[in-house]
C-alpha atoms as a PDB file:
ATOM      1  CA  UNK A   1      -7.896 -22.889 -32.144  1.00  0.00           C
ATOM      2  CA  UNK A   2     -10.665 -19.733 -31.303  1.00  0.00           C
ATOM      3  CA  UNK A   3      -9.316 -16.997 -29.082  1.00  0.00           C
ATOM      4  CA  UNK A   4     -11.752 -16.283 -26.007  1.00  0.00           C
ATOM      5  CA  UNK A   5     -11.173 -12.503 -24.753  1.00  0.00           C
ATOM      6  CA  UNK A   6     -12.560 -11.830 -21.168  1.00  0.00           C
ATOM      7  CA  UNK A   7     -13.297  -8.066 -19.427  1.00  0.00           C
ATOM      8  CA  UNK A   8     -11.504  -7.419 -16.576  1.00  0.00           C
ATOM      9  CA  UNK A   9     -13.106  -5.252 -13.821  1.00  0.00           C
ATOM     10  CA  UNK A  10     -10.208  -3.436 -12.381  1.00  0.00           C
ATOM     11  CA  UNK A  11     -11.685  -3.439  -8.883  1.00  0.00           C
ATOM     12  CA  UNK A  12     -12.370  -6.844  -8.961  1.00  0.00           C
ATOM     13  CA  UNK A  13      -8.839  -7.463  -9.582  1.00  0.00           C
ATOM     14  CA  UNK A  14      -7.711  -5.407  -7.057  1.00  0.00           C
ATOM     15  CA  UNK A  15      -9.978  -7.067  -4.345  1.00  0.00           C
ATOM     16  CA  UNK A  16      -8.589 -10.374  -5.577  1.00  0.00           C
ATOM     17  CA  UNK A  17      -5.175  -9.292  -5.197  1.00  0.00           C
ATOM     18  CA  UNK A  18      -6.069  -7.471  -1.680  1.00  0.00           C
ATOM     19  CA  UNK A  19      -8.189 -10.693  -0.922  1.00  0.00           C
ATOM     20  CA  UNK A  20     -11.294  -9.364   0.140  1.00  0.00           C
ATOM     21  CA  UNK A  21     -14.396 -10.021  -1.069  1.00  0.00           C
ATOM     22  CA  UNK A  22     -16.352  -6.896  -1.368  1.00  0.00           C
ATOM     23  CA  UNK A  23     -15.968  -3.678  -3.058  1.00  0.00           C
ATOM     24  CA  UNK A  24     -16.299  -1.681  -0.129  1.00  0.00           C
ATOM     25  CA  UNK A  25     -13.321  -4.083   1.856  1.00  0.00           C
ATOM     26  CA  UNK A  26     -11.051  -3.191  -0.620  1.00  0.00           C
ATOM     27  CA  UNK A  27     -11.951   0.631  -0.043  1.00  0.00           C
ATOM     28  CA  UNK A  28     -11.115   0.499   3.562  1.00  0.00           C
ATOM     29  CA  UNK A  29      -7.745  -1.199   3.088  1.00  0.00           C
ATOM     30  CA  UNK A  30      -6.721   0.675   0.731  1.00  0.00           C
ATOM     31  CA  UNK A  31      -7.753   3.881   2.943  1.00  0.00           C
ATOM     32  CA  UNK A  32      -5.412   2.407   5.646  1.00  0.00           C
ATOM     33  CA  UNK A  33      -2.339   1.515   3.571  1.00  0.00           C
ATOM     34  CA  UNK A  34      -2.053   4.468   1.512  1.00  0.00           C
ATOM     35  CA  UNK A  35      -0.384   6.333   4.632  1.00  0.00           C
ATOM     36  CA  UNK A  36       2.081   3.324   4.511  1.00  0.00           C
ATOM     37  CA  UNK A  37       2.824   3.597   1.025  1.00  0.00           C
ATOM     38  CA  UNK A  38       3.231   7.641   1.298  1.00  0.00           C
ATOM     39  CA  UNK A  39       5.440   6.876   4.495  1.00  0.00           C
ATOM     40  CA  UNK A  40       7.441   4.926   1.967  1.00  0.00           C
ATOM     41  CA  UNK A  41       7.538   7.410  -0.451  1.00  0.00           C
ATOM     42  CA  UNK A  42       8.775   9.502   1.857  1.00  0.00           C
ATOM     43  CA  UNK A  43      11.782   7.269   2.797  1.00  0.00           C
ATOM     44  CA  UNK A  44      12.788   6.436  -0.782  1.00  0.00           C
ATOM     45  CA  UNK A  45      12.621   9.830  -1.463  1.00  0.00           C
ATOM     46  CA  UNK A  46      15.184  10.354   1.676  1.00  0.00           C
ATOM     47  CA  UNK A  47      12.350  12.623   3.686  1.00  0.00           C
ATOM     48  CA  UNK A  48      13.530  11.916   7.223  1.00  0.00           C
ATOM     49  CA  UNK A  49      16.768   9.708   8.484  1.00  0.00           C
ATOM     50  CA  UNK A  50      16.480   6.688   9.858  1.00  0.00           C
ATOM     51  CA  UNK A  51      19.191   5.959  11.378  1.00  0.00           C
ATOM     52  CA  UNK A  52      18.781   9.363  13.003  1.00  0.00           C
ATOM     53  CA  UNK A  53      15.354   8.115  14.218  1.00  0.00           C
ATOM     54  CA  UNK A  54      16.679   4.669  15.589  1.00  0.00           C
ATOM     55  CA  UNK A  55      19.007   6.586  17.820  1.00  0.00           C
ATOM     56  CA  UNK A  56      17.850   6.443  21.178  1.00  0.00           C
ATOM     57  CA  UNK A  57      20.106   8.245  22.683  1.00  0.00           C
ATOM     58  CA  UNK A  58      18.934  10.941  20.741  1.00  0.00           C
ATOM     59  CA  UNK A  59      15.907  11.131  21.675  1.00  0.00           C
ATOM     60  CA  UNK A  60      15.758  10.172  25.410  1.00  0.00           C
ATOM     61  CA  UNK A  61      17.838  12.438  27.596  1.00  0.00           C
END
């Protein structure tokens, strides 16, 4: 049995796991999601409260 070894390019795997098609596709959604995934950070890291935020009464006077 012969082993067969294949280069990945890591963009291309990113695009195919993003599923766009072109390099520059993948560059814009990643520009819009990284907010998202800071936002995230943010919240796992206990940043702002949530509950706090879902309050309306807070909020609205």
């Amino acid at each position: 049995m012969s082993r067969t070894t294949t280069d990945l390019d890591d963009k291309a795997l990113e695009a195919t796991k993003l599923g766009t098609a072109k390099k520059q596709d993948t560059e814009l959604r990643n520009h819009r999601l990284r907010p998202l995934y800071e936002l995230q950070d943010l919240a796992d890291e206990g940043a702002f409260d949530a509950a706090l935020l879902l309050e309306k009464r807070n909020y609205r006077g």
